[in-house]
N, C-alpha and C. Protein backbone atom coordinates (compact mmCIF):
# COMPACT_ATOMS: atom_id res chain seq x y z
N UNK A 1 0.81 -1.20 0.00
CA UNK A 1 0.00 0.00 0.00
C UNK A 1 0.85 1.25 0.00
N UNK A 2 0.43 2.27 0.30
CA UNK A 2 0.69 3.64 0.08
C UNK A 2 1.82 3.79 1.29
N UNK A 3 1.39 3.19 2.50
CA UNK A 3 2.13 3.40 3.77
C UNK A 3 3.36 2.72 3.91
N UNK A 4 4.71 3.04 4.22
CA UNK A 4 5.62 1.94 4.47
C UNK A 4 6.12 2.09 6.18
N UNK A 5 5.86 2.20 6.87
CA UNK A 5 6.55 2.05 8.14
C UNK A 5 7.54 1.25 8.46
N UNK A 6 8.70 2.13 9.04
CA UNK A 6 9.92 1.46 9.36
C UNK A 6 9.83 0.25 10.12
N UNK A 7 8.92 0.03 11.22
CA UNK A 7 8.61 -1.07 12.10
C UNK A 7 7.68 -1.28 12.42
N UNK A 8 7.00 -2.77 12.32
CA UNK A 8 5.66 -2.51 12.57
C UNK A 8 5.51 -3.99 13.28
N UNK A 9 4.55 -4.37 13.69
CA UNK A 9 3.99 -5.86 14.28
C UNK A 9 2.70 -5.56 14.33
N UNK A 10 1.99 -7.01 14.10
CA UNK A 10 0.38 -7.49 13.88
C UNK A 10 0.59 -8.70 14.70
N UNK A 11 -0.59 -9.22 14.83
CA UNK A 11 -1.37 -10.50 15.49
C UNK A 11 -1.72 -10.93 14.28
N UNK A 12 -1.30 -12.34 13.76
CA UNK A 12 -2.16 -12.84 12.64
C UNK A 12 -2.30 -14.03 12.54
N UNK A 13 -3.47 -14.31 12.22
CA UNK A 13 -4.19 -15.53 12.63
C UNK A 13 -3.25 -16.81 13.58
N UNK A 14 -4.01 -16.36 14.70
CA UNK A 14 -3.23 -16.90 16.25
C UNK A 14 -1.76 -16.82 16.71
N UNK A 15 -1.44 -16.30 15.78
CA UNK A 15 0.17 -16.20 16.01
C UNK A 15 0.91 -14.29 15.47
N UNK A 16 2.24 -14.16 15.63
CA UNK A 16 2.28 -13.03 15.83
C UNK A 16 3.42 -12.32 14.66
N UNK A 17 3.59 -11.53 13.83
CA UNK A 17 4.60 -11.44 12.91
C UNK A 17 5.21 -9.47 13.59
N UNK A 18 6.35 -9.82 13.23
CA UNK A 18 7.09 -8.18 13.58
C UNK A 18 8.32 -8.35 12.38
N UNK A 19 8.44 -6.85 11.78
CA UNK A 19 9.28 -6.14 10.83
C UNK A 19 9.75 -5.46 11.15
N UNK A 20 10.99 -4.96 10.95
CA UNK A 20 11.94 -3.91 11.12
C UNK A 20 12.87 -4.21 9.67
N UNK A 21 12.82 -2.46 9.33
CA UNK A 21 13.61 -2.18 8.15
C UNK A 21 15.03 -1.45 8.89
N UNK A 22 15.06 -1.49 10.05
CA UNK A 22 16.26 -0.96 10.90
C UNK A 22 17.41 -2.22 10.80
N UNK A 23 18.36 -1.94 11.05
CA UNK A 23 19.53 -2.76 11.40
C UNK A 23 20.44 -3.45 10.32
N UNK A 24 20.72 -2.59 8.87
CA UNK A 24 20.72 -2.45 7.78
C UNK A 24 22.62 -2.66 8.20
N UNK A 25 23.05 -2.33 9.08
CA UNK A 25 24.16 -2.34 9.19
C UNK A 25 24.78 -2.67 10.70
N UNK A 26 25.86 -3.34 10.83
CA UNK A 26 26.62 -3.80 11.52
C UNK A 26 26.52 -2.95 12.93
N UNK A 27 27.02 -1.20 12.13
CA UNK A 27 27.58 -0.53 13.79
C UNK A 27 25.54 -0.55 14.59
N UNK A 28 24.58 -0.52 13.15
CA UNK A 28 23.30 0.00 14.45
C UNK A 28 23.04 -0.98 15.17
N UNK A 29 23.43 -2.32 15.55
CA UNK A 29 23.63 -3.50 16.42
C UNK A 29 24.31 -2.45 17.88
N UNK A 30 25.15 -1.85 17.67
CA UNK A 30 25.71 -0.94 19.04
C UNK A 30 24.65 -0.38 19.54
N UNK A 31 23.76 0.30 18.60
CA UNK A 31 22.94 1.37 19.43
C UNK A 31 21.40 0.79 20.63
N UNK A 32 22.47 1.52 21.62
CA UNK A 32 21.48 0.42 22.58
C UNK A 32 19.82 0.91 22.41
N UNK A 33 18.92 1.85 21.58
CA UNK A 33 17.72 2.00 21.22
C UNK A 33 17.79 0.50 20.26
N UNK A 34 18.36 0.36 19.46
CA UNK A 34 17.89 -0.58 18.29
C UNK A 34 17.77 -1.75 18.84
N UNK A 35 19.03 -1.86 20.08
CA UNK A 35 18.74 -3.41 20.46
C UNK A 35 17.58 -3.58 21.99
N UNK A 36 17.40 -2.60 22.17
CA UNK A 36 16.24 -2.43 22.91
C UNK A 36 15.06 -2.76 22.24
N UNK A 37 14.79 -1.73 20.84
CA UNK A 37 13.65 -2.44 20.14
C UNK A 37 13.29 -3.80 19.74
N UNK A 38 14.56 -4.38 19.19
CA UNK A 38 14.49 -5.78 19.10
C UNK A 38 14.61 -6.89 20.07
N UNK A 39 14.92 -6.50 21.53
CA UNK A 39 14.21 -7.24 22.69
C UNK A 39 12.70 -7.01 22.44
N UNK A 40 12.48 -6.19 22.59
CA UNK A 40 10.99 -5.44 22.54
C UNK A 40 9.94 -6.67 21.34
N UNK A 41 10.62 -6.50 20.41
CA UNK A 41 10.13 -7.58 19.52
C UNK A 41 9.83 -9.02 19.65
N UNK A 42 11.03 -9.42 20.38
CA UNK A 42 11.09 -10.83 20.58
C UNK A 42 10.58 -11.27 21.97
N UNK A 43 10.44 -10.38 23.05
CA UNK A 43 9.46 -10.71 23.74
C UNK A 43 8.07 -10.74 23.56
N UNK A 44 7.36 -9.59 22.76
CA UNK A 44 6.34 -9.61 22.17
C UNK A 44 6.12 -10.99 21.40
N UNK A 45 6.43 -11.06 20.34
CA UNK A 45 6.61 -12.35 19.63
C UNK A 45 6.77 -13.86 20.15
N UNK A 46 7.60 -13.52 21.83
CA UNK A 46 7.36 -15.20 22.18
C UNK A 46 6.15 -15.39 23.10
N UNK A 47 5.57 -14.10 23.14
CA UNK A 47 4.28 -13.98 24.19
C UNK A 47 4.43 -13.84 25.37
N UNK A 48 5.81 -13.58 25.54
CA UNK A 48 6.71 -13.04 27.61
C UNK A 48 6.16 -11.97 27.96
N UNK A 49 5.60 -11.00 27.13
CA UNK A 49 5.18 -9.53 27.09
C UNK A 49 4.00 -9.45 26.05
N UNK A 50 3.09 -8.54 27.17
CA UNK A 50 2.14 -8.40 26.05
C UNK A 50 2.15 -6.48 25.16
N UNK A 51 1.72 -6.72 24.02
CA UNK A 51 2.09 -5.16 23.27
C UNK A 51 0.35 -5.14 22.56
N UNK A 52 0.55 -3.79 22.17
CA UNK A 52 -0.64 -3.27 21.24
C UNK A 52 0.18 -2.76 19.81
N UNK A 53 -0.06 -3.84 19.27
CA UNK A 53 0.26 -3.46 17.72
C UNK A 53 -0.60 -3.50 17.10
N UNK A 54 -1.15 -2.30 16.93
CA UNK A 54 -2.72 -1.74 16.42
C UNK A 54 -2.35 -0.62 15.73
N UNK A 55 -1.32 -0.16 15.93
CA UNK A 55 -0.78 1.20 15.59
C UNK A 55 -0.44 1.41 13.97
N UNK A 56 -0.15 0.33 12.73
CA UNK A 56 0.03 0.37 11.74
C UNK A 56 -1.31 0.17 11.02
N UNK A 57 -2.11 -0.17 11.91
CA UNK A 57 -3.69 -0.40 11.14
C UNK A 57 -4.10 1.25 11.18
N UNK A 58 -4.42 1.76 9.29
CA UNK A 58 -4.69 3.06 9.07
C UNK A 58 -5.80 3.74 9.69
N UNK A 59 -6.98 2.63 10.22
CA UNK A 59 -8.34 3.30 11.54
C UNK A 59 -7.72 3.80 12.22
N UNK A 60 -6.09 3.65 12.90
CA UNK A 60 -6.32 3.46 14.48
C UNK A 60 -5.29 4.89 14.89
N UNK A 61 -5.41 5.44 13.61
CA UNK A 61 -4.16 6.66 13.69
C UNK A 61 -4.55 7.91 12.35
N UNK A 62 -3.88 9.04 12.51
CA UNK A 62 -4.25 10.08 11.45
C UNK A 62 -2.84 10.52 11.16
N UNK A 63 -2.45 10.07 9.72
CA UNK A 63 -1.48 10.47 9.89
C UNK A 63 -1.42 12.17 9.08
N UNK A 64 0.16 13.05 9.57
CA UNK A 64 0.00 14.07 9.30
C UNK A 64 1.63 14.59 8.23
N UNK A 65 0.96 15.10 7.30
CA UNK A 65 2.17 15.37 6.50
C UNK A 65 2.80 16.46 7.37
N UNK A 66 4.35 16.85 7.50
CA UNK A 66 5.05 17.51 7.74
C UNK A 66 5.77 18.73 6.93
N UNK A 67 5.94 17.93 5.35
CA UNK A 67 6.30 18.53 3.81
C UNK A 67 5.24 19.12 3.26
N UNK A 68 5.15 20.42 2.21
CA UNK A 68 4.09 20.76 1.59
C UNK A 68 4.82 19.77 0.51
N UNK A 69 3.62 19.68 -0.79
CA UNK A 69 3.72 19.33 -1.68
C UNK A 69 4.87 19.95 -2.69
N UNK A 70 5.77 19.00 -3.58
CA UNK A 70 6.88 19.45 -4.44
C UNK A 70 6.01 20.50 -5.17
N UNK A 71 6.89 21.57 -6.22
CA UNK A 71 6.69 22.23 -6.76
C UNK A 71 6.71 21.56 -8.08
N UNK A 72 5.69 21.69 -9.12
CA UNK A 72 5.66 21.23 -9.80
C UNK A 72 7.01 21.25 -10.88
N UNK A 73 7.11 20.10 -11.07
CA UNK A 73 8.50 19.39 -11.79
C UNK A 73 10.10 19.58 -10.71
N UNK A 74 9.71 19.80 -9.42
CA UNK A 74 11.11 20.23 -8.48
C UNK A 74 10.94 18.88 -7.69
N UNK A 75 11.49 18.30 -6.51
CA UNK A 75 12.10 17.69 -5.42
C UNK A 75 12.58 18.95 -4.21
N UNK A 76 11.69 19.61 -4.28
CA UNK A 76 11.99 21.33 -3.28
C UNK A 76 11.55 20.58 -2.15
N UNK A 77 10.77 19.81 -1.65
CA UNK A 77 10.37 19.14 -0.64
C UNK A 77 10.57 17.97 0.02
N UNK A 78 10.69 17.35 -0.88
CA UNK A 78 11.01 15.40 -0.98
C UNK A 78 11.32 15.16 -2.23
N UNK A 79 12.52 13.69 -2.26
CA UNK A 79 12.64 13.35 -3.08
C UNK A 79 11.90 11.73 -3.22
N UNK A 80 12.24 10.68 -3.73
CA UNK A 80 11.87 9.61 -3.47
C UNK A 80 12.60 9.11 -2.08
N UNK A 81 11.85 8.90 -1.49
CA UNK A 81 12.88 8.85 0.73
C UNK A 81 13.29 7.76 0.25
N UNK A 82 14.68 7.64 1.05
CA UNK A 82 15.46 6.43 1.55
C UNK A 82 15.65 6.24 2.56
N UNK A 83 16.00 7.42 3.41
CA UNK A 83 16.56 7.43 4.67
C UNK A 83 16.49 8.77 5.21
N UNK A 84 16.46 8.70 6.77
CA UNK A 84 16.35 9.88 7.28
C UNK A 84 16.91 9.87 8.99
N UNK A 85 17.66 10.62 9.40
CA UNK A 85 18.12 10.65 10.78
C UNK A 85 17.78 12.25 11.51
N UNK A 86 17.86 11.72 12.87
CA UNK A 86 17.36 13.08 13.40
C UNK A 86 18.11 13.50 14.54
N UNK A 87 18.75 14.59 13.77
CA UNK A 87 19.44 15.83 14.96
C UNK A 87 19.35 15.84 16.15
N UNK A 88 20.16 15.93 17.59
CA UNK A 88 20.11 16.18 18.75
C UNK A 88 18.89 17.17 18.94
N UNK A 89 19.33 18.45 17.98
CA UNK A 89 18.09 19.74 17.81
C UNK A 89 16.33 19.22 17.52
N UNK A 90 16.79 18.30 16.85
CA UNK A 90 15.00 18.17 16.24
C UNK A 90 15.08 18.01 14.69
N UNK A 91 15.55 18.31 14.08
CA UNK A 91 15.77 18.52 12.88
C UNK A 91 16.50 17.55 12.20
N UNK A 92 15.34 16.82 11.13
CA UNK A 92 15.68 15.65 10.40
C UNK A 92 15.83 15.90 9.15
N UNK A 93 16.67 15.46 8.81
CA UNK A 93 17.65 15.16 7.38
C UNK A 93 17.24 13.80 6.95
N UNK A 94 16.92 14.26 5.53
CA UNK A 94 16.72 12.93 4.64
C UNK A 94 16.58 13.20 3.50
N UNK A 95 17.46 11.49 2.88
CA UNK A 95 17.48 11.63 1.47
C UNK A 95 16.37 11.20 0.35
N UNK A 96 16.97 11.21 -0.66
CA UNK A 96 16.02 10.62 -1.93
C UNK A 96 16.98 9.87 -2.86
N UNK A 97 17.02 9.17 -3.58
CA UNK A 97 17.22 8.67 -4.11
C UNK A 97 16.99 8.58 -5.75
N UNK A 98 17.22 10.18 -6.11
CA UNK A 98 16.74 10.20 -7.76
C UNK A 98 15.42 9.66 -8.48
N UNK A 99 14.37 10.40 -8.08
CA UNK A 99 12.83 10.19 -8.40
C UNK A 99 12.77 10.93 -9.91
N UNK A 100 11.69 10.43 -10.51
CA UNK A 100 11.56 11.01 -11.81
C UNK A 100 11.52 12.04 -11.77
N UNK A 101 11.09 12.99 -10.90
CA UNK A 101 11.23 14.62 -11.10
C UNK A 101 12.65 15.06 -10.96
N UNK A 102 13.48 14.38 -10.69
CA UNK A 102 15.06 15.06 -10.95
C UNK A 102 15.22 15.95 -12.42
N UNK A 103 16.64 16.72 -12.33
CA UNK A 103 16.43 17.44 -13.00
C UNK A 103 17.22 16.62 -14.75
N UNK A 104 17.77 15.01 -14.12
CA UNK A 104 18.38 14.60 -14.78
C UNK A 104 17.87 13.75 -16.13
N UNK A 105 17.89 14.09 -16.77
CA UNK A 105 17.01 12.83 -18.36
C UNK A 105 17.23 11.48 -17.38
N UNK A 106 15.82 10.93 -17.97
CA UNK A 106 15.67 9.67 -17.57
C UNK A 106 16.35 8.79 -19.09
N UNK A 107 17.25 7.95 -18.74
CA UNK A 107 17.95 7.18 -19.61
C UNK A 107 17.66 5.82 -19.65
N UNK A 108 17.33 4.96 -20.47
CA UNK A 108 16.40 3.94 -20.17
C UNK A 108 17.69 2.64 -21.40
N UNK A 109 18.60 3.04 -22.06
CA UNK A 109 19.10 2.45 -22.76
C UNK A 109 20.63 1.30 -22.19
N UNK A 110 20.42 0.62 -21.84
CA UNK A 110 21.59 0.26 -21.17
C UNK A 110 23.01 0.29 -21.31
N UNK A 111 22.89 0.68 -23.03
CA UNK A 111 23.97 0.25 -23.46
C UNK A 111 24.42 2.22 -23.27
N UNK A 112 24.03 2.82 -22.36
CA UNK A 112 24.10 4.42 -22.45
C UNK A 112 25.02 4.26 -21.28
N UNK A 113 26.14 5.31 -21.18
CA UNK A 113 27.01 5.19 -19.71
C UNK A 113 26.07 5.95 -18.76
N UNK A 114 25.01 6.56 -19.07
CA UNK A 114 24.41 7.27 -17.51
C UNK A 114 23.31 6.57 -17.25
N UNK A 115 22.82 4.98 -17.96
CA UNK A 115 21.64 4.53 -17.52
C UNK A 115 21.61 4.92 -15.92
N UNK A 116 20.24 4.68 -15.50
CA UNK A 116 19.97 5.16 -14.45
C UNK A 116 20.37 6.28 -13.50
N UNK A 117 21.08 7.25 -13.87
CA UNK A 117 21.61 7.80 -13.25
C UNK A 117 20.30 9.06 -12.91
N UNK A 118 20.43 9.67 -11.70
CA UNK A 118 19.20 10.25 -10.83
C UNK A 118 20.08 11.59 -10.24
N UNK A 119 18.96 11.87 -9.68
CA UNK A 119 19.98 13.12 -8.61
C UNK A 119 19.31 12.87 -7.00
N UNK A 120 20.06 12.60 -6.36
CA UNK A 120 19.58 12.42 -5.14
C UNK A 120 19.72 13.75 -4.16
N UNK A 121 18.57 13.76 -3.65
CA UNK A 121 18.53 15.21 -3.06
C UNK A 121 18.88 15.18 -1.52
N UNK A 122 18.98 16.03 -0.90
CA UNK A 122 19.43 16.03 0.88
C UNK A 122 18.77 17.09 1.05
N UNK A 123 17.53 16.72 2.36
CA UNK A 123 16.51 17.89 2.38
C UNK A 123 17.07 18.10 4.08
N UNK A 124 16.91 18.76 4.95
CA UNK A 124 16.36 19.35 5.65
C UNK A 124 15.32 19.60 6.44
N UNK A 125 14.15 19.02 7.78
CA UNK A 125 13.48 19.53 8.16
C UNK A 125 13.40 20.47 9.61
N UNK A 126 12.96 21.54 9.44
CA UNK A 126 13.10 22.13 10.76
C UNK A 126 11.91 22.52 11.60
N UNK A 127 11.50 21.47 12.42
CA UNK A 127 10.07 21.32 13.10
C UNK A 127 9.71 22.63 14.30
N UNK A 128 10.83 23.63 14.12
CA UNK A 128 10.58 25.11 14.71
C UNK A 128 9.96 25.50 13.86
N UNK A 129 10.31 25.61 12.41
CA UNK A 129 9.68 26.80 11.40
C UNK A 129 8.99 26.19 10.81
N UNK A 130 9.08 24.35 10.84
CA UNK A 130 8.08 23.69 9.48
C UNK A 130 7.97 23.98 8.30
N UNK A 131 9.43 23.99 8.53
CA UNK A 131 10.19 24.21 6.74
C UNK A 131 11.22 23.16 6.57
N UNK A 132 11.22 23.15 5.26
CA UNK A 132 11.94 22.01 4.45
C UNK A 132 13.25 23.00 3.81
N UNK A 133 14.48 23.01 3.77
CA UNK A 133 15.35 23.43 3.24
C UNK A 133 16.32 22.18 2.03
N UNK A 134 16.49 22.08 0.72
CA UNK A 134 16.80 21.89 0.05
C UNK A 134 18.92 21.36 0.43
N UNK A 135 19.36 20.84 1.06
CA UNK A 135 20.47 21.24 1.26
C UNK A 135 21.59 21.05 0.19
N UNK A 136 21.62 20.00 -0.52
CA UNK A 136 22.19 19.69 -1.45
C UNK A 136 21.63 18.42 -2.62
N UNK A 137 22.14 18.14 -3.32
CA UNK A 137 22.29 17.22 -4.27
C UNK A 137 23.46 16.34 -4.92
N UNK A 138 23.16 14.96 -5.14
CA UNK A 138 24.23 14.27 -5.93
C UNK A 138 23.78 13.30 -7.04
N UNK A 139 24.46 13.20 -7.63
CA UNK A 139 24.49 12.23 -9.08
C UNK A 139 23.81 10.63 -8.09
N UNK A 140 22.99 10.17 -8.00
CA UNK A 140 23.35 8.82 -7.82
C UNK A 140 22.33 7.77 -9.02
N UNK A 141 22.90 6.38 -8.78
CA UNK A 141 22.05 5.75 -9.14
C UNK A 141 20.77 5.39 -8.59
N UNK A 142 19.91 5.18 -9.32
CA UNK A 142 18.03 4.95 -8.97
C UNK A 142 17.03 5.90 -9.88
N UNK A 143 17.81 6.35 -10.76
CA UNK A 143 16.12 7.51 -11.67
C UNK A 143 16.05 6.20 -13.24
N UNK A 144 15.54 4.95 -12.64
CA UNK A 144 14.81 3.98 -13.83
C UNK A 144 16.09 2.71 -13.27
């Protein structure tokens, strides 16, 4: 669907499933939040602890955009998300990954040296002003 949440768990039929798109790498095994969450999981999951994972079902929540909408044909706001981390301050940074609105031709020929090549953007959010700042850009692969 439309929604992707980084972590989520359900109850499904009598038994219990949990996801995490976290732990993508070696050092976030250190961070004692991540391995907290994933106790968190596996007690849930062996039934030692009980949880309310109700929270990814779209009734049970409203969710609220933070970004206005891109400007038509820009990435001024968002690009296609990949990733995003958040500042001591408040203020989360995240990327994209070269979405069709880049400013780069979409190249679809393989035998072309820039197939796929995208522009990945680095945005900025600052939840004082509830603004999005543009910070930079790079060449990467992902636009096709």
């Amino acid at each position: 669907g439309w929604d992707h949440p980084v972590s989520w768990c359900r109850d499904y039929d009598g038994g219990r499933s949990f996801y995490t798109a976290m732990g993508g790498t070696v050092s976030s095994y250190d961070e004692t939040d991540f391995r907290a969450h994933l106790r968190g999981a596996l007690l849930w999951t062996t039934r030692l602890v009980q949880a309310d994972c109700k929270a990814t079902i779209t009734g049970n929540y409203k969710a609220e955009r933070l970004t206005r909408p891109n400007q038509p044909g820009q990435n001024d706001q968002i690009g296609e998300p990949h990733g995003l981390v958040t500042a001591p301050d408040g203020r989360v940074f995240y990327i994209g990954r070269g979405g069709t609105d880049s400013s780069l031709p979409v190249v679809t020929d393989w035998n072309d040296p820039d197939i796929g090549k995208g522009r990945g953007e680095i945005h900025v959010y600052d939840p004082k002003t509830g603004k999005v700042t543009l910070a930079g850009a790079l060449t990467v692969f992902g636009n096709k």
